[in-house]
PDB file of N, CA and C in Angstrom:
ATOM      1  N   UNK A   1     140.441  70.851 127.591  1.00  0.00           N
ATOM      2  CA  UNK A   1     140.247  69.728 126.690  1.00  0.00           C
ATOM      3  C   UNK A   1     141.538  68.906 126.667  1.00  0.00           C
ATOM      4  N   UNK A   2     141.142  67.796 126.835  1.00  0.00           N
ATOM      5  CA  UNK A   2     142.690  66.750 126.403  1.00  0.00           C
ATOM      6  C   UNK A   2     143.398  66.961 124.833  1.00  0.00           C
ATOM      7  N   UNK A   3     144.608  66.630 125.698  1.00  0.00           N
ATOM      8  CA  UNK A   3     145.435  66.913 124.131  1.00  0.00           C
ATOM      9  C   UNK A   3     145.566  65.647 123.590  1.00  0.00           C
ATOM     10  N   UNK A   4     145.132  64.543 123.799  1.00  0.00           N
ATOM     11  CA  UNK A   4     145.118  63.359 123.100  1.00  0.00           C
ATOM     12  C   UNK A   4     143.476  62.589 123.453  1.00  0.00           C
ATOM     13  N   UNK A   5     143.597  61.877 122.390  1.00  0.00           N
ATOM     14  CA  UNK A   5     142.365  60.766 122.687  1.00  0.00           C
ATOM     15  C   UNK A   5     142.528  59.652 123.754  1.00  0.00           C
ATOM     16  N   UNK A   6     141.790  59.521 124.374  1.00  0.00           N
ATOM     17  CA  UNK A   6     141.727  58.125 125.620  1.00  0.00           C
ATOM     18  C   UNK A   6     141.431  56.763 125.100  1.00  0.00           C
ATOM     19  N   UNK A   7     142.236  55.697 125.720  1.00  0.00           N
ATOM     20  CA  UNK A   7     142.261  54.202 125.229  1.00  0.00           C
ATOM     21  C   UNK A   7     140.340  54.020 124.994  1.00  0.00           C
ATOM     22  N   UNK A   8     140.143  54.368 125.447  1.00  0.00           N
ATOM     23  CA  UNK A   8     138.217  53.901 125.644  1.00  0.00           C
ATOM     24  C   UNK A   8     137.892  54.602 124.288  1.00  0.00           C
ATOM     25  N   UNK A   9     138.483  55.852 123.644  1.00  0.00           N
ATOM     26  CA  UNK A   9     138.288  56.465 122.238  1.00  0.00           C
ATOM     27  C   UNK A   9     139.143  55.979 120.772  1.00  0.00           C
ATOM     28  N   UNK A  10     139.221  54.552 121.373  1.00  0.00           N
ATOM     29  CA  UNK A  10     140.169  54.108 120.120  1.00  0.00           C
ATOM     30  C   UNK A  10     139.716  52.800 120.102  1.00  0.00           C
ATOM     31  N   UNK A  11     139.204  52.148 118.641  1.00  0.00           N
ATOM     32  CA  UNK A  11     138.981  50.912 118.394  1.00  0.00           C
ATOM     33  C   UNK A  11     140.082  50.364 118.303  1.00  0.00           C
ATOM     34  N   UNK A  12     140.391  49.187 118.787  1.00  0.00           N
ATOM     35  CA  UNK A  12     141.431  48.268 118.671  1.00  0.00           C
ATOM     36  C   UNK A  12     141.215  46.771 118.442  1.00  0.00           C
ATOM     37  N   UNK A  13     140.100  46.051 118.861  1.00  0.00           N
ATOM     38  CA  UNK A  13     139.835  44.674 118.857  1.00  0.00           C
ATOM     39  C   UNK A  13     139.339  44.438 117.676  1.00  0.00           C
ATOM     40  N   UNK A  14     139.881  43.353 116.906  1.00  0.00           N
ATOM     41  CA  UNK A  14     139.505  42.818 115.690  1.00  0.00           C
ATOM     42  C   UNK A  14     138.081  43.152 115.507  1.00  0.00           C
ATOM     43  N   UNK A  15     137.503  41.974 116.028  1.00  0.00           N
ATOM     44  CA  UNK A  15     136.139  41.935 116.763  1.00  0.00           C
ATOM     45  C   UNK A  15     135.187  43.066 116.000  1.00  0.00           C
ATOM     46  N   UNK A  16     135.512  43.957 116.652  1.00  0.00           N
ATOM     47  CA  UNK A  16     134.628  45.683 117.166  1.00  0.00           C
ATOM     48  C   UNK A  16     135.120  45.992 115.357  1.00  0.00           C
ATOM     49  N   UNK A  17     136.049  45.684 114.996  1.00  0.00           N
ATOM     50  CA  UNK A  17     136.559  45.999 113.372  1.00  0.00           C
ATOM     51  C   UNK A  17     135.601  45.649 112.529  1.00  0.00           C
ATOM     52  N   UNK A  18     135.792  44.627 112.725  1.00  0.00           N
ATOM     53  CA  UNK A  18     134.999  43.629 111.560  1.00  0.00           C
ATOM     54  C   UNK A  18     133.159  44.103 112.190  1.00  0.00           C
ATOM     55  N   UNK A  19     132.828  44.575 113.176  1.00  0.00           N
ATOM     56  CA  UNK A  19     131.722  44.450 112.979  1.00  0.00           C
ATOM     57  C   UNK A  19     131.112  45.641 112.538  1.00  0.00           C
ATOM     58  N   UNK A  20     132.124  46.713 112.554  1.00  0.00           N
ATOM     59  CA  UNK A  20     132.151  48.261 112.132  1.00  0.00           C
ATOM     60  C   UNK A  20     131.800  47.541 110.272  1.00  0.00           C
ATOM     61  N   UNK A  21     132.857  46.924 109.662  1.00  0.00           N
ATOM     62  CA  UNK A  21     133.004  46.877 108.563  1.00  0.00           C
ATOM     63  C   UNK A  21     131.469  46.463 107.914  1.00  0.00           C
ATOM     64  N   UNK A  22     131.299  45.326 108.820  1.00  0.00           N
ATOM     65  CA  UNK A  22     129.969  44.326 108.179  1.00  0.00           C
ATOM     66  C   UNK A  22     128.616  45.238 108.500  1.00  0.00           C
ATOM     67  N   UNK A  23     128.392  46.023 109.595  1.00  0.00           N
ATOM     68  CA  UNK A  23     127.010  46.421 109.664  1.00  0.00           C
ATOM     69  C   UNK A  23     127.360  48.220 109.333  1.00  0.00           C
ATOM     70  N   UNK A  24     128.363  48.573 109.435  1.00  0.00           N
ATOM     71  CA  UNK A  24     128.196  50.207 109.308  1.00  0.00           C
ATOM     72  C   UNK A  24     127.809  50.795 107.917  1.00  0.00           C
ATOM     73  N   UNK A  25     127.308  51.457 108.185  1.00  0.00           N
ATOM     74  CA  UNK A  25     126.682  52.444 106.963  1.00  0.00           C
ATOM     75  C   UNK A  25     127.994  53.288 106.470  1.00  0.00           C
ATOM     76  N   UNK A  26     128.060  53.587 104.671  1.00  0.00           N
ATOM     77  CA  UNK A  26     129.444  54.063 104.340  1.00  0.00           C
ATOM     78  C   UNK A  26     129.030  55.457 103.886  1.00  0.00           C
ATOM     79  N   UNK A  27     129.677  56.289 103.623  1.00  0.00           N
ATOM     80  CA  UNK A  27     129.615  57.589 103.522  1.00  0.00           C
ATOM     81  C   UNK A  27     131.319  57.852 102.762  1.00  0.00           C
ATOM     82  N   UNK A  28     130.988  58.308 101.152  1.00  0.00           N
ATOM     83  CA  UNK A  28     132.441  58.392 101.026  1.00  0.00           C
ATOM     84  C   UNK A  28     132.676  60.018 100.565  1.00  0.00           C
ATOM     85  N   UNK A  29     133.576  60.213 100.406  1.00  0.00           N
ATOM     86  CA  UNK A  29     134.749  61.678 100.101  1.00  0.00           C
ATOM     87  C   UNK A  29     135.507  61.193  99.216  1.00  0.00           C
ATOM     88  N   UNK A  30     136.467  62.564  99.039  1.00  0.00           N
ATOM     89  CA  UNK A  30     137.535  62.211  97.912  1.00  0.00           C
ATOM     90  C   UNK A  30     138.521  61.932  99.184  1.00  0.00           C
ATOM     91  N   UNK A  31     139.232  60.975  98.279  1.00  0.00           N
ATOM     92  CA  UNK A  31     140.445  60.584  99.023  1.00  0.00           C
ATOM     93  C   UNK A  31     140.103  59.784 100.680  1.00  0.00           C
ATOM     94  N   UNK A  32     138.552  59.289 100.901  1.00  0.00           N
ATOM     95  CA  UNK A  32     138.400  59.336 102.434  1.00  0.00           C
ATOM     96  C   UNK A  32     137.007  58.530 102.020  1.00  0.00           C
ATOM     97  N   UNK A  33     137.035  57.656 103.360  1.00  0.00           N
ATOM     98  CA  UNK A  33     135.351  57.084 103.350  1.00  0.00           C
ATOM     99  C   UNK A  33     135.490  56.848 104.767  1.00  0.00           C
ATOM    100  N   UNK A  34     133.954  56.986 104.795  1.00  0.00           N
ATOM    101  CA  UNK A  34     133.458  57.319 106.451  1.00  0.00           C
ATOM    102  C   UNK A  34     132.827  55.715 106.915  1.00  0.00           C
ATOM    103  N   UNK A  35     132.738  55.115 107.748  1.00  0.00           N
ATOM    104  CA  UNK A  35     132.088  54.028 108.120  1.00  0.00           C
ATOM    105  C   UNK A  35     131.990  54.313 109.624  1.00  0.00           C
ATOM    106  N   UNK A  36     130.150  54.185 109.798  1.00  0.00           N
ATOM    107  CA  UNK A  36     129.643  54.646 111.031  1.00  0.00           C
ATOM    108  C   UNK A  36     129.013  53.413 111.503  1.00  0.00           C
ATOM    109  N   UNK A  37     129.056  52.908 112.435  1.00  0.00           N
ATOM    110  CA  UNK A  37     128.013  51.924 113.443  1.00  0.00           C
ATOM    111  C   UNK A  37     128.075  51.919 114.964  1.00  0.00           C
ATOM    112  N   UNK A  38     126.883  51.976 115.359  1.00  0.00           N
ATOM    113  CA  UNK A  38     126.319  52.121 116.608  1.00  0.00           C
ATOM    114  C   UNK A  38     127.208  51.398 117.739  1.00  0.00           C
ATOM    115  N   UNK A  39     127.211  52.140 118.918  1.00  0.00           N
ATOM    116  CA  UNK A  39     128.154  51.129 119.590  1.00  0.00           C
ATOM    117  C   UNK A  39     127.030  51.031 120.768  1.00  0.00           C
ATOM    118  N   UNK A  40     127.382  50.196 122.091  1.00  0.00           N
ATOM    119  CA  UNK A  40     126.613  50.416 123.184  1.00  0.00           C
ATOM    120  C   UNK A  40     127.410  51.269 124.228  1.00  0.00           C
ATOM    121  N   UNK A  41     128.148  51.892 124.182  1.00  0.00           N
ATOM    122  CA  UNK A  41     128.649  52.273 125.349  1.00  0.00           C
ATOM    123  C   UNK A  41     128.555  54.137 125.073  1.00  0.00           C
ATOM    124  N   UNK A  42     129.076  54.709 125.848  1.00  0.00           N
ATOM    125  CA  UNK A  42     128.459  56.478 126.337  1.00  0.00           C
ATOM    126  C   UNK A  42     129.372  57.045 125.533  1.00  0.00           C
ATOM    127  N   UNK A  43     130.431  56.377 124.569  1.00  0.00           N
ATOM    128  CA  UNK A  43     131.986  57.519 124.319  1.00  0.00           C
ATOM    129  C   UNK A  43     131.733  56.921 122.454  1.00  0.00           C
ATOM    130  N   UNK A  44     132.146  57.756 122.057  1.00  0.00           N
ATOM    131  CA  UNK A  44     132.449  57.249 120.087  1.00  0.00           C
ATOM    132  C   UNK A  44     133.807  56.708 120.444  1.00  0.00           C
ATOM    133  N   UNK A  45     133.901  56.166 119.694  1.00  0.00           N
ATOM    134  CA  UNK A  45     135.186  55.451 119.340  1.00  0.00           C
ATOM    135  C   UNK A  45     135.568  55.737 117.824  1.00  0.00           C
ATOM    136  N   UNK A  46     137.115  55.472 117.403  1.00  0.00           N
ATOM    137  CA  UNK A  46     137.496  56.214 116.225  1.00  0.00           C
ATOM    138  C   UNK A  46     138.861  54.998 115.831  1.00  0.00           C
ATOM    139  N   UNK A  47     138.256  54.859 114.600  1.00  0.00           N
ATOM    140  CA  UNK A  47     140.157  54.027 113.787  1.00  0.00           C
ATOM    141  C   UNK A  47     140.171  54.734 112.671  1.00  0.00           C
ATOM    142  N   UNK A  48     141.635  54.888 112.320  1.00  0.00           N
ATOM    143  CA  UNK A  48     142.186  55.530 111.022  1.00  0.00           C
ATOM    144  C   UNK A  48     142.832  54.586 110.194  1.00  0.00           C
ATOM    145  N   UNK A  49     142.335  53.943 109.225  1.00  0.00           N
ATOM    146  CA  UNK A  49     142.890  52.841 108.247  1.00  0.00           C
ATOM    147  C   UNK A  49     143.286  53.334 106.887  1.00  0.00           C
ATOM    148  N   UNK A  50     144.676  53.952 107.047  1.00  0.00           N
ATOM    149  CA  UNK A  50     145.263  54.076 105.327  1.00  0.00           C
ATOM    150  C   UNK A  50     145.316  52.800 105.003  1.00  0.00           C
ATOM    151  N   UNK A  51     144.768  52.757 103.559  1.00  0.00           N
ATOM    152  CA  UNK A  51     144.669  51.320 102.517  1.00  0.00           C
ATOM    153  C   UNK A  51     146.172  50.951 102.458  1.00  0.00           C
ATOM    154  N   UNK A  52     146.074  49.964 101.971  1.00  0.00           N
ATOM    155  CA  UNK A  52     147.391  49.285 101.415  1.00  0.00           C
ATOM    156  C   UNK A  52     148.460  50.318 101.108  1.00  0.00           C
ATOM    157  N   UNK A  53     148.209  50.983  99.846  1.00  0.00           N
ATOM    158  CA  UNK A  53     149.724  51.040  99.353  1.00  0.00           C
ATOM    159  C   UNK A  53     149.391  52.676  98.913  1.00  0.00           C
ATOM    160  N   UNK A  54     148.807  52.806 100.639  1.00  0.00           N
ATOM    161  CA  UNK A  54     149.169  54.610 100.934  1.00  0.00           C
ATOM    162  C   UNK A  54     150.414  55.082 101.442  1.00  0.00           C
ATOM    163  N   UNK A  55     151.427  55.590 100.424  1.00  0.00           N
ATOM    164  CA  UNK A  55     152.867  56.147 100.765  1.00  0.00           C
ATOM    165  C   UNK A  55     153.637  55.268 101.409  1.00  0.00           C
ATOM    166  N   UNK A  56     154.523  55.579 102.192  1.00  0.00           N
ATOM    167  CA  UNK A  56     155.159  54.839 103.133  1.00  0.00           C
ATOM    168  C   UNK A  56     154.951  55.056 104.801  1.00  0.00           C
ATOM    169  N   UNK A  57     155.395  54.274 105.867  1.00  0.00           N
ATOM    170  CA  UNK A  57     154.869  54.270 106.991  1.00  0.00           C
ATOM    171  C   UNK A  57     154.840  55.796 107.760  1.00  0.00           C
ATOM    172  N   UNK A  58     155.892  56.263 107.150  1.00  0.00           N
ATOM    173  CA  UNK A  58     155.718  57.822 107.740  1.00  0.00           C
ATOM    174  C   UNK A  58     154.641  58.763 107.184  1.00  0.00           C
ATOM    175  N   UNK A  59     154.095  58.480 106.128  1.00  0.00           N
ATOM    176  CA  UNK A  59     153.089  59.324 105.454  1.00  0.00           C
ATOM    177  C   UNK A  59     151.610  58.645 106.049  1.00  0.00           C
ATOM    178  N   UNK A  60     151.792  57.314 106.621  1.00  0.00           N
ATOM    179  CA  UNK A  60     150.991  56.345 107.011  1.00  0.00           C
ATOM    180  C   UNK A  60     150.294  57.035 108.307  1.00  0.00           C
ATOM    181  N   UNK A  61     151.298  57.032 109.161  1.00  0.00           N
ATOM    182  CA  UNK A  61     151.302  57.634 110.563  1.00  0.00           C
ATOM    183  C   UNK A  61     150.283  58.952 111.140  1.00  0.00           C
ATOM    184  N   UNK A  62     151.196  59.783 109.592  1.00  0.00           N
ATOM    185  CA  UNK A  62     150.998  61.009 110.022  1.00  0.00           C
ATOM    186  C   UNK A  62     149.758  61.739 109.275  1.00  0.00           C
ATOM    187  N   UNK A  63     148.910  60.749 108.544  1.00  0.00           N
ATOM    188  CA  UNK A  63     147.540  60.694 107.850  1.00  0.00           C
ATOM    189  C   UNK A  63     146.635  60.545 109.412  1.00  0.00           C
ATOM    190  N   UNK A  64     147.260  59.537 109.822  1.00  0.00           N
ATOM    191  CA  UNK A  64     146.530  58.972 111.322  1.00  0.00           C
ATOM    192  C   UNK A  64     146.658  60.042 112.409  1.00  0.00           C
ATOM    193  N   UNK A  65     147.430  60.775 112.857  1.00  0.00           N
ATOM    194  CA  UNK A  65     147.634  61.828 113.945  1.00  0.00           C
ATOM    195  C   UNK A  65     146.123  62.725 113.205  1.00  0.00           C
ATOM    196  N   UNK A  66     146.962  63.254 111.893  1.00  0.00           N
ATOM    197  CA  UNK A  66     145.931  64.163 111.779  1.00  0.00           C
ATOM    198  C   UNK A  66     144.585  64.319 111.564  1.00  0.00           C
ATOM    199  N   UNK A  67     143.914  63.281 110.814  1.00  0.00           N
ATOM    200  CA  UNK A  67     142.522  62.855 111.199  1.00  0.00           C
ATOM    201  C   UNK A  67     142.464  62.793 113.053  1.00  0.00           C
ATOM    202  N   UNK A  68     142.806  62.011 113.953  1.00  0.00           N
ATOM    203  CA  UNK A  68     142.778  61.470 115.072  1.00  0.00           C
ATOM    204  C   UNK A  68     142.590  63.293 115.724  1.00  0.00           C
ATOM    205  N   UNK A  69     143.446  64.292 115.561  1.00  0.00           N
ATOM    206  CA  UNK A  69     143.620  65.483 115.675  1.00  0.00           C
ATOM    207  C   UNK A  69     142.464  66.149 115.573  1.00  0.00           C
ATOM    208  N   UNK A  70     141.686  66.035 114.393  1.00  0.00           N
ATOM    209  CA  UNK A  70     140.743  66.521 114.039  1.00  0.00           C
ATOM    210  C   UNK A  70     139.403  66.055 114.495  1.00  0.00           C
ATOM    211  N   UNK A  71     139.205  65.232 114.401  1.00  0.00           N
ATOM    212  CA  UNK A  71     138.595  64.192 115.611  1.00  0.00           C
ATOM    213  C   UNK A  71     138.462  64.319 117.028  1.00  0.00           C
ATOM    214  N   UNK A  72     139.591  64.866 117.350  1.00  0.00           N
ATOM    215  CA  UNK A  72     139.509  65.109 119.048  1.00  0.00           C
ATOM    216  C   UNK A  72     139.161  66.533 118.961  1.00  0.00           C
ATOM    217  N   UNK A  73     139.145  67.809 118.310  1.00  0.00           N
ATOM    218  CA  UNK A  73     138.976  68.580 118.308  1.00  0.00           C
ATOM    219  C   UNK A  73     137.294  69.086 118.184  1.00  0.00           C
ATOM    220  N   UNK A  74     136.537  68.468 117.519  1.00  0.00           N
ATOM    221  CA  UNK A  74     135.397  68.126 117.035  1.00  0.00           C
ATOM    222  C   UNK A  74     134.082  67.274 117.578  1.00  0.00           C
ATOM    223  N   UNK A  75     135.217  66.308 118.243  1.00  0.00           N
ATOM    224  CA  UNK A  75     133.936  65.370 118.907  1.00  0.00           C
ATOM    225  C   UNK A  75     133.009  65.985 120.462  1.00  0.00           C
ATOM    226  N   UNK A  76     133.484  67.350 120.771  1.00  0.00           N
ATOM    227  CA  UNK A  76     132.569  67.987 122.037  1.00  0.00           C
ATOM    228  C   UNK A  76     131.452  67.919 120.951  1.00  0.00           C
ATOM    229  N   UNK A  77     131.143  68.616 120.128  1.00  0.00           N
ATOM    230  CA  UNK A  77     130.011  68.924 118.691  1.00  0.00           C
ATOM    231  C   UNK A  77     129.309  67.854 118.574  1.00  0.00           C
ATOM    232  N   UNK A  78     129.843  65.990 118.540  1.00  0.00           N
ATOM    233  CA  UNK A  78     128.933  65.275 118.078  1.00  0.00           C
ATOM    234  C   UNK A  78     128.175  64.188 119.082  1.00  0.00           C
ATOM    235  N   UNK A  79     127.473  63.511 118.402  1.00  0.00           N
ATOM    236  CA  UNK A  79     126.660  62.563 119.074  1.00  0.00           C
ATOM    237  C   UNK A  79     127.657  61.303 119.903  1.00  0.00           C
ATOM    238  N   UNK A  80     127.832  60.943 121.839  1.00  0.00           N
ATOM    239  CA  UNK A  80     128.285  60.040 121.633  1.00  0.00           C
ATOM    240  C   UNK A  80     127.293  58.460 121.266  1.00  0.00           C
ATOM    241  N   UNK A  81     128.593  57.560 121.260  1.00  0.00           N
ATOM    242  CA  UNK A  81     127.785  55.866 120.919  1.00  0.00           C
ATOM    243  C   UNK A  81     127.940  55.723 119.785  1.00  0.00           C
ATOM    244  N   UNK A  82     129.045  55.756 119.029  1.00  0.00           N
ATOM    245  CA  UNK A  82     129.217  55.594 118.025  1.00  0.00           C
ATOM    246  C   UNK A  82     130.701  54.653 117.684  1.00  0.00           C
ATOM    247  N   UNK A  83     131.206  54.195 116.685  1.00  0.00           N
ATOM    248  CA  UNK A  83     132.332  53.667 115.944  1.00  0.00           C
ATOM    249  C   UNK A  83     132.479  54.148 115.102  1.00  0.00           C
ATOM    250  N   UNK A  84     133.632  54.631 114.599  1.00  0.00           N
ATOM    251  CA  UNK A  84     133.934  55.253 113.166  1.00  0.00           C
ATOM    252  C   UNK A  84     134.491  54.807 112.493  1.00  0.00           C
ATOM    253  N   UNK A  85     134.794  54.595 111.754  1.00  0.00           N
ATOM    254  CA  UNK A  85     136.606  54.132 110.671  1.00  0.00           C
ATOM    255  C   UNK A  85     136.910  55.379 109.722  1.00  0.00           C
ATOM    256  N   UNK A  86     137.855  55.485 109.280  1.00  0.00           N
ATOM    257  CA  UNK A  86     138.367  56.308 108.483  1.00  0.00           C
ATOM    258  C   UNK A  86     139.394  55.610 107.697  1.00  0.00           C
ATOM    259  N   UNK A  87     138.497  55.220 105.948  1.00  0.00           N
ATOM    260  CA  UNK A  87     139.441  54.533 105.412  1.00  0.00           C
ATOM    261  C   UNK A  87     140.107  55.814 104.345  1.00  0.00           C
ATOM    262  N   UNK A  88     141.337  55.628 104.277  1.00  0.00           N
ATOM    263  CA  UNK A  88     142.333  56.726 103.431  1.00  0.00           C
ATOM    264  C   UNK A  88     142.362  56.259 102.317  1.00  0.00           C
ATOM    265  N   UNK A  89     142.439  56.709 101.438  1.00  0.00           N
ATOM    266  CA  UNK A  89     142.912  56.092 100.058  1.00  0.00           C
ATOM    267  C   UNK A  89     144.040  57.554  99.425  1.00  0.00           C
ATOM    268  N   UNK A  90     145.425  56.934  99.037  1.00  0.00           N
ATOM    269  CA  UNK A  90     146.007  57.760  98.062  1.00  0.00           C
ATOM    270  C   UNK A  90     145.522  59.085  97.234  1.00  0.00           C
ATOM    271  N   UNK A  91     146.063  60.028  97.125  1.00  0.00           N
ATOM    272  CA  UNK A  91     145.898  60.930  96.150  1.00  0.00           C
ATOM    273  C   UNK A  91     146.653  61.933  96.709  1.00  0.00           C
ATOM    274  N   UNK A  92     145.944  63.374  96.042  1.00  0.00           N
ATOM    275  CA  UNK A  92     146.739  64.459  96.350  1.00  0.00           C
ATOM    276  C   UNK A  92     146.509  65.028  97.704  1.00  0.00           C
ATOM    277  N   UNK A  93     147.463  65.247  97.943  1.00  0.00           N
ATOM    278  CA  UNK A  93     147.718  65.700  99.995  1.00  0.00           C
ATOM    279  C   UNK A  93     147.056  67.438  99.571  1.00  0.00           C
ATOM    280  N   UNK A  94     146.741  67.078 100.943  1.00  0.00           N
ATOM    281  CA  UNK A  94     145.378  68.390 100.756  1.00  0.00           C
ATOM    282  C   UNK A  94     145.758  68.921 102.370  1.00  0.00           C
ATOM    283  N   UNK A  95     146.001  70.438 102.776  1.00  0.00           N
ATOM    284  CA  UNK A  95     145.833  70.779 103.969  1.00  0.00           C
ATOM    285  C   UNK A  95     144.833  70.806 104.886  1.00  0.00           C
ATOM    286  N   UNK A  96     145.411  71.065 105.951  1.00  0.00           N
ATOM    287  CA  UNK A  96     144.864  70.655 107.449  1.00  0.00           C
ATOM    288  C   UNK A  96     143.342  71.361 107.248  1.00  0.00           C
ATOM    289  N   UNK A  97     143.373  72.329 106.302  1.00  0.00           N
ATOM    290  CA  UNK A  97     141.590  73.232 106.656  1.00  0.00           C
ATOM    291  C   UNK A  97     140.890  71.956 105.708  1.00  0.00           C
ATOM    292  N   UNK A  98     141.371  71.811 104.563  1.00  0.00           N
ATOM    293  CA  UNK A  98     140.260  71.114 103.165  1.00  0.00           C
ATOM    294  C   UNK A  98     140.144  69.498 104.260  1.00  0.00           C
ATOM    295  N   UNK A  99     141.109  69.226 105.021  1.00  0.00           N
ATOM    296  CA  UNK A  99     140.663  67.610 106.033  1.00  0.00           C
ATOM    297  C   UNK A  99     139.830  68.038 106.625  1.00  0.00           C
ATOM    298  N   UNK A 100     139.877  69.093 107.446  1.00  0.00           N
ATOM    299  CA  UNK A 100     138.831  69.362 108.418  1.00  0.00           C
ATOM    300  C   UNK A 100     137.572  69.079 107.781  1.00  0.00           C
ATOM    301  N   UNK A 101     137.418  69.944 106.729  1.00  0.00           N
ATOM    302  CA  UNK A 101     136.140  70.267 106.448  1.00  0.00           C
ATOM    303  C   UNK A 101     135.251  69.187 105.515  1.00  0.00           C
ATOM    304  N   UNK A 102     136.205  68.048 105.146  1.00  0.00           N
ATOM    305  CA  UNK A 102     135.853  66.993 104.171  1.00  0.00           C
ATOM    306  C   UNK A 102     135.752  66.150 105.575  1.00  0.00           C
ATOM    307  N   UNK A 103     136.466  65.897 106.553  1.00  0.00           N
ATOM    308  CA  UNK A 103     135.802  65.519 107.736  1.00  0.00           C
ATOM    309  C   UNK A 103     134.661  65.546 108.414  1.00  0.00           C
ATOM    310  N   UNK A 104     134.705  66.923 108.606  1.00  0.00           N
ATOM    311  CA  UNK A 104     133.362  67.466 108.820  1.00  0.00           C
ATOM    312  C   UNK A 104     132.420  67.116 108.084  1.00  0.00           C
ATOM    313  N   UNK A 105     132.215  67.502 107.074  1.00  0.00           N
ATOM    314  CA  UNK A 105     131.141  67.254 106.004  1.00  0.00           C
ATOM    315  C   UNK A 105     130.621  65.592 106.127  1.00  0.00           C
ATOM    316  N   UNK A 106     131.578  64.919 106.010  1.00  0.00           N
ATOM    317  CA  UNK A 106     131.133  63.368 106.028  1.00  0.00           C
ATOM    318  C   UNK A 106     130.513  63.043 107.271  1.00  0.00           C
ATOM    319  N   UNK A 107     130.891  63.498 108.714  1.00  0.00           N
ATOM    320  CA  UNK A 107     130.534  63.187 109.856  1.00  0.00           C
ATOM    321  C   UNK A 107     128.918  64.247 109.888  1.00  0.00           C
ATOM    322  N   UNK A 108     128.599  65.314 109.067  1.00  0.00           N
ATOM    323  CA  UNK A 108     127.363  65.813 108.765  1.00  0.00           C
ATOM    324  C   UNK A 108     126.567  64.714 108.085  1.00  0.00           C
ATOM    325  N   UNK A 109     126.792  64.315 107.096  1.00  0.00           N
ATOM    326  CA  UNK A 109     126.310  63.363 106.304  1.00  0.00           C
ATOM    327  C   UNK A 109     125.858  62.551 106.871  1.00  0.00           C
ATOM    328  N   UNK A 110     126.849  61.882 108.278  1.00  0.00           N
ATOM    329  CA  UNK A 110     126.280  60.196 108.437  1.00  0.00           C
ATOM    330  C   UNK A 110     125.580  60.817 109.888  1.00  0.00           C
ATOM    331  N   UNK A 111     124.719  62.294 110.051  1.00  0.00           N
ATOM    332  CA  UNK A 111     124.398  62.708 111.314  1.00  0.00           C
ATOM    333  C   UNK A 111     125.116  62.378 112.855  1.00  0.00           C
ATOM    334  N   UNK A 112     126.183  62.411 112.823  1.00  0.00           N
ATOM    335  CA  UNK A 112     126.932  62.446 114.158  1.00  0.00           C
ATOM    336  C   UNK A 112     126.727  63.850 114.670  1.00  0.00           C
ATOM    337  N   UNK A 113     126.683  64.944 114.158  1.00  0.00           N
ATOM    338  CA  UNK A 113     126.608  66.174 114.660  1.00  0.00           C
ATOM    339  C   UNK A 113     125.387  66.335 115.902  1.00  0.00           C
ATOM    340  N   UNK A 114     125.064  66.721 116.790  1.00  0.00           N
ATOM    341  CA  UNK A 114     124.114  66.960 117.384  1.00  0.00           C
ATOM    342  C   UNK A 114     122.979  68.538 117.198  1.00  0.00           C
ATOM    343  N   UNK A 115     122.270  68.050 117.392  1.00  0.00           N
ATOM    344  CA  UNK A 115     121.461  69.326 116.323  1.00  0.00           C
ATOM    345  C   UNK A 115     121.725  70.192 117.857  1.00  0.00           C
ATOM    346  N   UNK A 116     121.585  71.723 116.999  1.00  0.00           N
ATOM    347  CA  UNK A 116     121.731  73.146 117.926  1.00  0.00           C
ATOM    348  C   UNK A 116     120.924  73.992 117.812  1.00  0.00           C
TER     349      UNK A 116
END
């Protein structure tokens, strides 16, 4: 398995943003909201958006590795053709198992999982 995500697994164009924002279906958590919409191409794609005035840029960053982390670890399991966002919001920092699984759970929710 790769130890990082590939440029083709990362939203970057405004564009592809805004259209995640306007048509995706939301799914929220504590501290976390899920935004899912359909893409056309064979691979999911994934952005990590801490809000505004989440910590400072180093707490910023490293919110982003570790979702992105968890994410790459996970996505053999789900459906591809997808866009994700991952908006962060402030609160209490929670370890790497309670992300996983509030990850998980939301990506259950908005059916990305592939049934087994």
């Amino acid at each position: 398995m790769r130890r990082s995500l590939t440029k083709s697994e990362i939203v970057k164009r405004t564009g592809d943003i805004e259209r995640i924002f306007s048509t995706g279906r939301r799914y929220a958590g504590r501290n976390l909201k899920l935004i899912v919409c359909q893409n056309s191409l064979d691979v999911s794609r994934i952005i990590v958006i801490p809000v505004r005035h989440y910590g400072n840029s180093v707490q910023r960053n490293r919110i982003r590795r570790q979702i992105k982390e968890i994410w790459r670890t996970e996505k053999h399991a789900m459906i591809p053709g997808y866009d994700v966002a991952f908006l962060v919001y402030p609160g209490k920092s929670t370890d790497h198992a309670s992300q996983r699984t509030q990850i998980v759970t939301l990506c259950q929710k908005a059916g990305l999982y592939a049934q087994s």
